[in-house]
C-alpha atoms as a PDB file:
ATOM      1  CA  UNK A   1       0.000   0.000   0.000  1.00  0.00           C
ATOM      2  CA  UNK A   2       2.700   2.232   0.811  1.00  0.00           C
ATOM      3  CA  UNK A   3       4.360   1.753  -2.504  1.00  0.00           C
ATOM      4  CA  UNK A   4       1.398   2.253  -4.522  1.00  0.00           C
ATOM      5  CA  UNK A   5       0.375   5.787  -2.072  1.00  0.00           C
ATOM      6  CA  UNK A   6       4.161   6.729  -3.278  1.00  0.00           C
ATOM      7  CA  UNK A   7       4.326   5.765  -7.008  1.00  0.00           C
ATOM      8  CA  UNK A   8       0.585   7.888  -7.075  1.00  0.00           C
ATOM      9  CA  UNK A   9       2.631  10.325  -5.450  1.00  0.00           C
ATOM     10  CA  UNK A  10       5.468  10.570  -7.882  1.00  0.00           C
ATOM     11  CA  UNK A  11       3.049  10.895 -11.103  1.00  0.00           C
ATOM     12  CA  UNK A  12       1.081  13.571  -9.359  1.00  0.00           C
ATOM     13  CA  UNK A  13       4.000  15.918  -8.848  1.00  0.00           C
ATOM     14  CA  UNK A  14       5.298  14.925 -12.728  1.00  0.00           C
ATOM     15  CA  UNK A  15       2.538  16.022 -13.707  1.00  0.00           C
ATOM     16  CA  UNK A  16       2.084  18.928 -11.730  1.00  0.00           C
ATOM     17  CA  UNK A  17       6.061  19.964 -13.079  1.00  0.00           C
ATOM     18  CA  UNK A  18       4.603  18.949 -16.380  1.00  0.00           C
ATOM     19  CA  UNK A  19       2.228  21.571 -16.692  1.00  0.00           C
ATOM     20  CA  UNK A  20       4.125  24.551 -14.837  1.00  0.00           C
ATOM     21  CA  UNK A  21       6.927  23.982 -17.397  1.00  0.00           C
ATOM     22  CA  UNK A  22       4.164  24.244 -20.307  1.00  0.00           C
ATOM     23  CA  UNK A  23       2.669  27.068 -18.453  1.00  0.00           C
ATOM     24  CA  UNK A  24       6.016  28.767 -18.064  1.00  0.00           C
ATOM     25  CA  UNK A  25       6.700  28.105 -22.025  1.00  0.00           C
ATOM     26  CA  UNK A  26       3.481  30.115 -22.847  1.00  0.00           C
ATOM     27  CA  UNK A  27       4.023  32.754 -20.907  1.00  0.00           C
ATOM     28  CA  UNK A  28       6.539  35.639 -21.066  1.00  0.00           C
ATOM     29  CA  UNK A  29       9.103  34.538 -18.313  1.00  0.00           C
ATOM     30  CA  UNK A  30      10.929  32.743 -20.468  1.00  0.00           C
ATOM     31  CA  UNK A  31      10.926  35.604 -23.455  1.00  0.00           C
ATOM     32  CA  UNK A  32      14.558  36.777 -24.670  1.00  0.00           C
ATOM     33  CA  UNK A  33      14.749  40.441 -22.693  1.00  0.00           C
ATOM     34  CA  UNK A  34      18.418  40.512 -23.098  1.00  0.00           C
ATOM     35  CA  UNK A  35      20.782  39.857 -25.644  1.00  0.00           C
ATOM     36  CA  UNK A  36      24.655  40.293 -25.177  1.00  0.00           C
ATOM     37  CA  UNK A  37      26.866  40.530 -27.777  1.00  0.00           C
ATOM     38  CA  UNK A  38      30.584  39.649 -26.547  1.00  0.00           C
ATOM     39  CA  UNK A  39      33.651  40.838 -29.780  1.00  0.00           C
ATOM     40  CA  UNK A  40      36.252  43.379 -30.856  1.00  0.00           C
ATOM     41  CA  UNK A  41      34.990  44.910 -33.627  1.00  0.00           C
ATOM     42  CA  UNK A  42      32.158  47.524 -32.445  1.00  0.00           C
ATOM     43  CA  UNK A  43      30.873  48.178 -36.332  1.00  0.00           C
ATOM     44  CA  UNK A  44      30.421  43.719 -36.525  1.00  0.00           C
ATOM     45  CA  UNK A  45      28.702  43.883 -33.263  1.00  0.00           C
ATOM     46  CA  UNK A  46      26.056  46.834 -33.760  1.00  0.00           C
ATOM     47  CA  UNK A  47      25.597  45.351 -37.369  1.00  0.00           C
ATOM     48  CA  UNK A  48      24.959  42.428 -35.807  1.00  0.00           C
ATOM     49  CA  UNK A  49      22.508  43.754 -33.150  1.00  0.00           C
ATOM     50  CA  UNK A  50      20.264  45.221 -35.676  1.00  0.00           C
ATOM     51  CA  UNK A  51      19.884  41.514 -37.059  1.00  0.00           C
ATOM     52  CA  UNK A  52      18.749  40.066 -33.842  1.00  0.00           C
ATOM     53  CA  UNK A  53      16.314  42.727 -32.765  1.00  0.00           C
ATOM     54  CA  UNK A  54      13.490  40.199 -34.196  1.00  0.00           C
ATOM     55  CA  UNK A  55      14.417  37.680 -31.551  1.00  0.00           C
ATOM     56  CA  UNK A  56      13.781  39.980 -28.518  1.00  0.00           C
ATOM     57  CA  UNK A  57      10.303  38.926 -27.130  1.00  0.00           C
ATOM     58  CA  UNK A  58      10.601  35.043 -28.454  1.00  0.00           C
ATOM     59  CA  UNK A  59      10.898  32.314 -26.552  1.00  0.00           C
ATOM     60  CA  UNK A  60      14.691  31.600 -25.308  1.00  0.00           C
ATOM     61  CA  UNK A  61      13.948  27.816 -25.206  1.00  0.00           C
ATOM     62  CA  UNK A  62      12.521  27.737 -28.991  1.00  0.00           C
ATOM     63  CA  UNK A  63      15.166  29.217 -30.478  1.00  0.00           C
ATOM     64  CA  UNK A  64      17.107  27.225 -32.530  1.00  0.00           C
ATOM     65  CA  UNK A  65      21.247  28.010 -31.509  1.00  0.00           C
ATOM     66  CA  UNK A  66      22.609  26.355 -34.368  1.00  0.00           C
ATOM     67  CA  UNK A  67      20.837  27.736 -37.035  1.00  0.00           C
ATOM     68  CA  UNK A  68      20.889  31.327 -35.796  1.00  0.00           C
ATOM     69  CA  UNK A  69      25.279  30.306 -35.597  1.00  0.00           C
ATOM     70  CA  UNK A  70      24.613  29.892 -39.236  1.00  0.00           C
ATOM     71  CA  UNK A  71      22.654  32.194 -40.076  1.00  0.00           C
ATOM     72  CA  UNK A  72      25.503  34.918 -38.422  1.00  0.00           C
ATOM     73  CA  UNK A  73      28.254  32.778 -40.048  1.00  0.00           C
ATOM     74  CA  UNK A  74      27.273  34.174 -43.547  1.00  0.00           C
ATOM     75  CA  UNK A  75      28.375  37.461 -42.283  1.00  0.00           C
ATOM     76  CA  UNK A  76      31.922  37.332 -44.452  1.00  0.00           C
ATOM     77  CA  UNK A  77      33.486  39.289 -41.349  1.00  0.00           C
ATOM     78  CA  UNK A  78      32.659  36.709 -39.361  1.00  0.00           C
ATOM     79  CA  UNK A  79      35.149  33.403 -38.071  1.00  0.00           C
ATOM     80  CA  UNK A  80      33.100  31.934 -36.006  1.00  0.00           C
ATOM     81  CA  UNK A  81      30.082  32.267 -33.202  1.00  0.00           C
ATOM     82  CA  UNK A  82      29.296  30.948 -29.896  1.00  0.00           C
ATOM     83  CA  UNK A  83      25.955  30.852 -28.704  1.00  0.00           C
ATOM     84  CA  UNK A  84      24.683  30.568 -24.816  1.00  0.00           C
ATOM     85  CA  UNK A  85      21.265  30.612 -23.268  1.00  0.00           C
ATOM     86  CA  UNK A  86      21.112  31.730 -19.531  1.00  0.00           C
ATOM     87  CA  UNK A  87      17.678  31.172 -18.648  1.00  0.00           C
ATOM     88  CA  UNK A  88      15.041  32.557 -18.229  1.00  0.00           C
ATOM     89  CA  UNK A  89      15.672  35.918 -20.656  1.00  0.00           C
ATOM     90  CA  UNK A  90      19.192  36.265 -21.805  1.00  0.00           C
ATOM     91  CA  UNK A  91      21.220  35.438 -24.547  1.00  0.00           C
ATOM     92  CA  UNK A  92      24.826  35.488 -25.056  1.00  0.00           C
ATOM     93  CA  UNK A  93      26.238  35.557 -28.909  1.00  0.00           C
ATOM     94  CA  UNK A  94      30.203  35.557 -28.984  1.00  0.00           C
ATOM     95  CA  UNK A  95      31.905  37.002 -32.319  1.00  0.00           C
ATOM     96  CA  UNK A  96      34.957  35.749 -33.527  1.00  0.00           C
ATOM     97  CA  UNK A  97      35.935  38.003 -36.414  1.00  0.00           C
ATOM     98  CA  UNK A  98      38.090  37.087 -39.222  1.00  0.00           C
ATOM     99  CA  UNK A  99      41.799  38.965 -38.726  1.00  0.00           C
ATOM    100  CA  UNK A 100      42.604  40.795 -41.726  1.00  0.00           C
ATOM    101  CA  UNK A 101      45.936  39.311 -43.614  1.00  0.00           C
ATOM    102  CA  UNK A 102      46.363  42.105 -45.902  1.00  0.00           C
ATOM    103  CA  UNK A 103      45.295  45.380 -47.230  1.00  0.00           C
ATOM    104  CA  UNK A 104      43.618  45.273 -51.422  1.00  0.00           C
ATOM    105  CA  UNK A 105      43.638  48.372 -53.212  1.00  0.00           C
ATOM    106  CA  UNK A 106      42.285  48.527 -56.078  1.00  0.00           C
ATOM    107  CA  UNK A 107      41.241  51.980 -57.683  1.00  0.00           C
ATOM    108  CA  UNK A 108      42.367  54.299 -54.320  1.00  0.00           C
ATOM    109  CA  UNK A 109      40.306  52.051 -52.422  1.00  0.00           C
ATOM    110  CA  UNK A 110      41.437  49.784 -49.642  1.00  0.00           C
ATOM    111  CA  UNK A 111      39.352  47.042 -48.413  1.00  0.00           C
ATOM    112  CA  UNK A 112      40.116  43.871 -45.753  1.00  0.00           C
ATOM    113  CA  UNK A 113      41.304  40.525 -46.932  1.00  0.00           C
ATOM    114  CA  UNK A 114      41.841  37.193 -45.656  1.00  0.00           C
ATOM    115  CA  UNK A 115      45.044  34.816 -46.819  1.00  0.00           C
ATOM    116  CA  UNK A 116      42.918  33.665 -49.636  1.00  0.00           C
ATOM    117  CA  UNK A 117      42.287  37.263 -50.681  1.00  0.00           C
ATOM    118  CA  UNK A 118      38.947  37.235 -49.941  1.00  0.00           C
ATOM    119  CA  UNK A 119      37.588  40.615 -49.526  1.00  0.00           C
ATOM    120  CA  UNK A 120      35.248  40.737 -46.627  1.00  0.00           C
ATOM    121  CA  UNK A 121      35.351  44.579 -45.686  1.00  0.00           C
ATOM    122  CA  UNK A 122      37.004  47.827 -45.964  1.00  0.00           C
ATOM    123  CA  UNK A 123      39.542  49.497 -43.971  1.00  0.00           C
ATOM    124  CA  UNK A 124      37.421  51.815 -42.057  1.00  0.00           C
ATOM    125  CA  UNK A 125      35.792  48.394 -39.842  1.00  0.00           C
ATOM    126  CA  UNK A 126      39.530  48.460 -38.017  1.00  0.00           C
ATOM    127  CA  UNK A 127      42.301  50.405 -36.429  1.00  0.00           C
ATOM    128  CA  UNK A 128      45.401  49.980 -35.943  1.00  0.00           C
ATOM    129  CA  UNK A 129      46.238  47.413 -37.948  1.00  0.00           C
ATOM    130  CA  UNK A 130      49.928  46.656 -39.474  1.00  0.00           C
ATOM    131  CA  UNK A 131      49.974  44.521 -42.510  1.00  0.00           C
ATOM    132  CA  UNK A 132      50.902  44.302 -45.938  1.00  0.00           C
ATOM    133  CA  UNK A 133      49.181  46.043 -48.650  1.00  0.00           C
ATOM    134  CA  UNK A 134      48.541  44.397 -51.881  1.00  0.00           C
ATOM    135  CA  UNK A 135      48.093  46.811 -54.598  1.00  0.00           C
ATOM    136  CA  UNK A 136      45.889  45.892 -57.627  1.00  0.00           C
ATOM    137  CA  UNK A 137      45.632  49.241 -59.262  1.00  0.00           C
ATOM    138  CA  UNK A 138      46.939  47.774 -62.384  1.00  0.00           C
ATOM    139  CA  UNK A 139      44.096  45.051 -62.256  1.00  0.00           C
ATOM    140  CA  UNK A 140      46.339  41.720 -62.044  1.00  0.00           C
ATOM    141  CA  UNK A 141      44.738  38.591 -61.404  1.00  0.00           C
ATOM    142  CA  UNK A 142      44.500  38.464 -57.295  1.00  0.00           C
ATOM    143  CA  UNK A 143      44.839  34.397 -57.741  1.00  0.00           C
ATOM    144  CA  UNK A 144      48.459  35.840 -59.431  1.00  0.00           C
ATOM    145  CA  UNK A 145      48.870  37.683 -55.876  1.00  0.00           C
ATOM    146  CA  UNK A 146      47.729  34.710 -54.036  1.00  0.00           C
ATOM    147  CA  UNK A 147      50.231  32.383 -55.037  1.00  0.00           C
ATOM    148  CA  UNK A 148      53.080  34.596 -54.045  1.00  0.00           C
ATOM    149  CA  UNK A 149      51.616  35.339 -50.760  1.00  0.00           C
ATOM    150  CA  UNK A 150      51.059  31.542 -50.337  1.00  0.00           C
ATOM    151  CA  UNK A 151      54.724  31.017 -50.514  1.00  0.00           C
ATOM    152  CA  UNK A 152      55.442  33.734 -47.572  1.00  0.00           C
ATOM    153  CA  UNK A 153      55.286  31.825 -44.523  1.00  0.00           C
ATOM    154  CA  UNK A 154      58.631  33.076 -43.286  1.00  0.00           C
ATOM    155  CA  UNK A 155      56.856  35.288 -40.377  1.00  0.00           C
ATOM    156  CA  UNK A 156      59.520  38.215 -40.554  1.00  0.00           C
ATOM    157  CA  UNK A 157      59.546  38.635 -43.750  1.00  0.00           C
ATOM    158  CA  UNK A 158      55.569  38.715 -43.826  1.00  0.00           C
ATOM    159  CA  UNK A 159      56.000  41.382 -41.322  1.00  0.00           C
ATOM    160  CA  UNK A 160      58.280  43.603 -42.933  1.00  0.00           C
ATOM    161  CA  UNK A 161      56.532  44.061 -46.136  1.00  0.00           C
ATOM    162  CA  UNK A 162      55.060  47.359 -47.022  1.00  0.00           C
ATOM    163  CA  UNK A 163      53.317  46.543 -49.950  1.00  0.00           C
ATOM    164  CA  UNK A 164      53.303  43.953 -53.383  1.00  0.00           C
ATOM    165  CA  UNK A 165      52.435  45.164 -56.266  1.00  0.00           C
ATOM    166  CA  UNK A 166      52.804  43.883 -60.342  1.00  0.00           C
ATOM    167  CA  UNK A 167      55.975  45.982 -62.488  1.00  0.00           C
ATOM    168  CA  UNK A 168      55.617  44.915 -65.793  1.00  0.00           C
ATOM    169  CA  UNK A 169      56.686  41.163 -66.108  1.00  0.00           C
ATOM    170  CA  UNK A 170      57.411  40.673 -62.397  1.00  0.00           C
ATOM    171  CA  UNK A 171      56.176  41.432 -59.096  1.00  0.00           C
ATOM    172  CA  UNK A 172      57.901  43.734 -56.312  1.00  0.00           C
ATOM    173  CA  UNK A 173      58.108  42.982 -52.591  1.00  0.00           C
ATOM    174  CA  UNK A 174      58.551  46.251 -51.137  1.00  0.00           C
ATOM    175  CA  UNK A 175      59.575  46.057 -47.655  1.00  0.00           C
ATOM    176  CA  UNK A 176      59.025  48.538 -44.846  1.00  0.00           C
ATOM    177  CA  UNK A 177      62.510  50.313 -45.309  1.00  0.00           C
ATOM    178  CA  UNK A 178      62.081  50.649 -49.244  1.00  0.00           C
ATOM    179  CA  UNK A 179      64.567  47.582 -50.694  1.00  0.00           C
ATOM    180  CA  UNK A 180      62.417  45.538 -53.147  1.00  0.00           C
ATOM    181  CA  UNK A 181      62.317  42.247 -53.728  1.00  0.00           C
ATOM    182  CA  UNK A 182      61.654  41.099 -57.303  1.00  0.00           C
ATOM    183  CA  UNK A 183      60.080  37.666 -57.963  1.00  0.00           C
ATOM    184  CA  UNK A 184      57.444  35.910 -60.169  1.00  0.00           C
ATOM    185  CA  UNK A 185      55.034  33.289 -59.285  1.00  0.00           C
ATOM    186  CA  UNK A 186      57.470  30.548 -60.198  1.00  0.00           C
ATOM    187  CA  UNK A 187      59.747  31.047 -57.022  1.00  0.00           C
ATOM    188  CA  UNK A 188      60.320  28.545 -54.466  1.00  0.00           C
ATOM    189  CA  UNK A 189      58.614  29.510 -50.691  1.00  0.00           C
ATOM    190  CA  UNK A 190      62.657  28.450 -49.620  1.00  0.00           C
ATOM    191  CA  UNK A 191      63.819  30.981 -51.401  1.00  0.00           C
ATOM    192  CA  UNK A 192      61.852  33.808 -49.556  1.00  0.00           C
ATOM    193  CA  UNK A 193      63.329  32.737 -46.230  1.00  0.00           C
ATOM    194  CA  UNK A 194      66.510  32.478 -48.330  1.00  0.00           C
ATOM    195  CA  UNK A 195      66.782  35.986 -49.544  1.00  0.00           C
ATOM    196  CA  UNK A 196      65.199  38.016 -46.443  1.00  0.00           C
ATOM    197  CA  UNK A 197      67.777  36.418 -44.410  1.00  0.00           C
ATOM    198  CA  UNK A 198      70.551  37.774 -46.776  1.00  0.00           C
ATOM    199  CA  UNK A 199      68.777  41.091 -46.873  1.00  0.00           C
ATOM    200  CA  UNK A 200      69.067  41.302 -43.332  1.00  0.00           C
ATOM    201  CA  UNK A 201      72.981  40.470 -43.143  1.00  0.00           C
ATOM    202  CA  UNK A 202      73.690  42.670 -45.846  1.00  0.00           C
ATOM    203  CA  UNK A 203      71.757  45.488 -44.634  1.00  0.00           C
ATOM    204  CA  UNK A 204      74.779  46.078 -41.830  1.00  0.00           C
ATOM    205  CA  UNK A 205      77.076  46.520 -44.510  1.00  0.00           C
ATOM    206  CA  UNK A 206      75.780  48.521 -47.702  1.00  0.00           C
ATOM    207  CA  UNK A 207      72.778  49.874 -49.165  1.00  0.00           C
ATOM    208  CA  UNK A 208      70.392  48.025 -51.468  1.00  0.00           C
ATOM    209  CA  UNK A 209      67.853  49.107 -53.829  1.00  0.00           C
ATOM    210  CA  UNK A 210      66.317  45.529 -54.834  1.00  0.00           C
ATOM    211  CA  UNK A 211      67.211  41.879 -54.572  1.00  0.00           C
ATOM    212  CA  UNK A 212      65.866  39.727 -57.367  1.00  0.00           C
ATOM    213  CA  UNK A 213      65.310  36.528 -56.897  1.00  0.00           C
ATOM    214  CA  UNK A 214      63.445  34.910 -59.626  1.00  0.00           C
ATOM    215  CA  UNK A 215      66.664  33.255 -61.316  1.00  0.00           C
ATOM    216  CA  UNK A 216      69.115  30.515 -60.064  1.00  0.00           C
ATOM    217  CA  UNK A 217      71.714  33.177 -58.562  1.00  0.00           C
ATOM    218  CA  UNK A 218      70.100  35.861 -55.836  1.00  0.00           C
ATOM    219  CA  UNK A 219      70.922  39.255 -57.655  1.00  0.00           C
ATOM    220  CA  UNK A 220      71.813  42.056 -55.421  1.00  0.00           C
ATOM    221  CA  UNK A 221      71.438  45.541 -56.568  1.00  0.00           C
ATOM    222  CA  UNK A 222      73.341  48.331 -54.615  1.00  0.00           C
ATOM    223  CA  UNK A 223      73.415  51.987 -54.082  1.00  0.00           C
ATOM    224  CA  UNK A 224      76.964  53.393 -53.701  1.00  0.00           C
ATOM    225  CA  UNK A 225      79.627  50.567 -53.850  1.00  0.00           C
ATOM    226  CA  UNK A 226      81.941  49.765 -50.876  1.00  0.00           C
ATOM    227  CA  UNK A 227      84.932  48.009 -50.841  1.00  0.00           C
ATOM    228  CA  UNK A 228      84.057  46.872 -47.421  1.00  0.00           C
ATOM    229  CA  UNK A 229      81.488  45.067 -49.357  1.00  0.00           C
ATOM    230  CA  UNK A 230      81.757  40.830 -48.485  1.00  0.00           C
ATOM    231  CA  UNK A 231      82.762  38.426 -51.288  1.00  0.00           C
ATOM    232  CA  UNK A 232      79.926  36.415 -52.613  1.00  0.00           C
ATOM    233  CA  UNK A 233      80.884  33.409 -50.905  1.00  0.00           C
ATOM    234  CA  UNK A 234      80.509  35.119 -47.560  1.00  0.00           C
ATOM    235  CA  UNK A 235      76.851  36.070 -48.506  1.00  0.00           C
ATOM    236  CA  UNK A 236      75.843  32.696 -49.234  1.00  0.00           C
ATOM    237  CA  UNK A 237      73.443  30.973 -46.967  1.00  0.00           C
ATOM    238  CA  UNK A 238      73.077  27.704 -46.582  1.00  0.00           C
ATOM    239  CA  UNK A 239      69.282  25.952 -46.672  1.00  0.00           C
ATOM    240  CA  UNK A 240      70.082  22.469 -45.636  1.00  0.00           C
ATOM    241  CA  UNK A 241      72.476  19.894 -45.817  1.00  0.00           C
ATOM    242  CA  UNK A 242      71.601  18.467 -49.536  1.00  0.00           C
ATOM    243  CA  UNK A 243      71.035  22.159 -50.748  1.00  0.00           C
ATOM    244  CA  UNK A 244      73.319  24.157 -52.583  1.00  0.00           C
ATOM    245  CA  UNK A 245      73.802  27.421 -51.331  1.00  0.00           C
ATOM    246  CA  UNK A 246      72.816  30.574 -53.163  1.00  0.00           C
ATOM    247  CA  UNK A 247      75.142  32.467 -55.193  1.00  0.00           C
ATOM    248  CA  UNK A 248      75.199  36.660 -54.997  1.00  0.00           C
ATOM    249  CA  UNK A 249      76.080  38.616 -57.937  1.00  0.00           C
ATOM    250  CA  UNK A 250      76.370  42.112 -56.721  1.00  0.00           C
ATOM    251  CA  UNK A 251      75.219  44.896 -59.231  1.00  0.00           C
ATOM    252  CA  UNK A 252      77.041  48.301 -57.933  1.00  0.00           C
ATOM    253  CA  UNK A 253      75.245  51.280 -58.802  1.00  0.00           C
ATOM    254  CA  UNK A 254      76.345  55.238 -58.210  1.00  0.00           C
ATOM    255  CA  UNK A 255      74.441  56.828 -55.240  1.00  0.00           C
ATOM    256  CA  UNK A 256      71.309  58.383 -55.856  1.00  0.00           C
ATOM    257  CA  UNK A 257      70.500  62.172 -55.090  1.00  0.00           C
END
């Protein structure tokens, strides 16, 4: 008897918990009063708040998280989301935005770009930002861009670039202290580590206006000739034990006024 007066007992206060939680569904406790948006960039997050202004009033437990993750997700500024419901009112929506890898101008304008050159905004979205700039004034083929930057994974040279642009039938690195690099899309990603590292030694010792380094040899041209300057052999650096290191033929040039 005492079993069945406690099994009787268990099914009435179900079903009394039953109905308070469909009670509470139809009513407005459980209505979204409160959305936070959590992310860095204030012009993705009030963009962002004017798309979820149609939520405020529903009901926090009918609303579907993923879909509204993918529905924000087709913002192109946009890496990922994270979505949280603290019940009974609030929701929290964290942005992860995309970090621009480079700069695209193209006709005066600049606009944000991921490492696949994907334009996804423009350059008034963020601040204080120091990357390269790839200029496209002349209308090349960004896939052309691409591949070079693909083969730029040496992180200081990456971070010393100013800007890459097309000259005729090559391309020019320019780095942030004016020295150009000249290469084409046939160029081995070795070789960039190759020749920045050269750069860099022979920067203590002369002046350069560009290093080209789309043929076998690494040419170096220089501004004002020294006889301080180091014998080619010296300059070579070696890229691993089966590799052949790189030969520099020095150009000397008069200085410039």
């Amino acid at each position: 008897m005492k079993k069945f007066i406690k099994y009787v007992f268990v099914l009435i206060s179900l079903g009394l918990f039953l109905n308070l939680c469909i009670l509470g569904f139809k009513t407005k406790y459980f209505n979204v009063n409160e959305i936070s948006i959590k992310g860095k960039n204030e012009i993705i997050k009030n963009d962002i708040v004017q798309k979820l202004n149609s939520i405020k009033g529903k009901n926090l437990i009918y609303i579907n998280s993923k879909k509204l993750e993918k529905n924000l997700k087709y913002d192109p500024r946009v890496e990922s989301v994270d979505i949280k419901k603290i019940y009974p009112d609030k929701l929290v929506i964290e942005i992860n935005e995309k970090a621009p890898y480079v700069f695209i101008r193209n006709n005066n304008k600049f606009h944000l770009a991921d490492k696949n050159l994907v334009i996804y905004g423009n350059i008034d979205e963020i601040q204080n930002v120091d990357i390269p700039i790839v200029n496209n004034d002349t209308n090349t083929k960004l896939e052309d861009f691409k591949i070079i930057l693909s083969k730029i994974k040496y992180e200081e040279l990456y971070k010393s670039i100013s800007e890459i642009r097309k000259s005729g039938e090559y391309y020019e690195i320019v780095l942030k202290d004016g020295v150009v690099i000249r290469t084409d899309k046939l160029v081995e990603e070795k070789k960039y580590e190759m020749s920045f590292k050269l750069y860099k030694k022979l920067k203590l010792q002369q002046t350069m206006e560009y290093i080209d380094i789309r043929y076998k040899d690494v040419n170096v041209k220089l501004i004002g000739a020294s006889s301080n300057l180091p014998k080619p052999e010296e300059d070579s650096i070696e890229l691993g034990a089966n590799t052949k290191p790189a030969v520099v033929k020095s150009v000397e040039t008069k200085n410039k006024k």
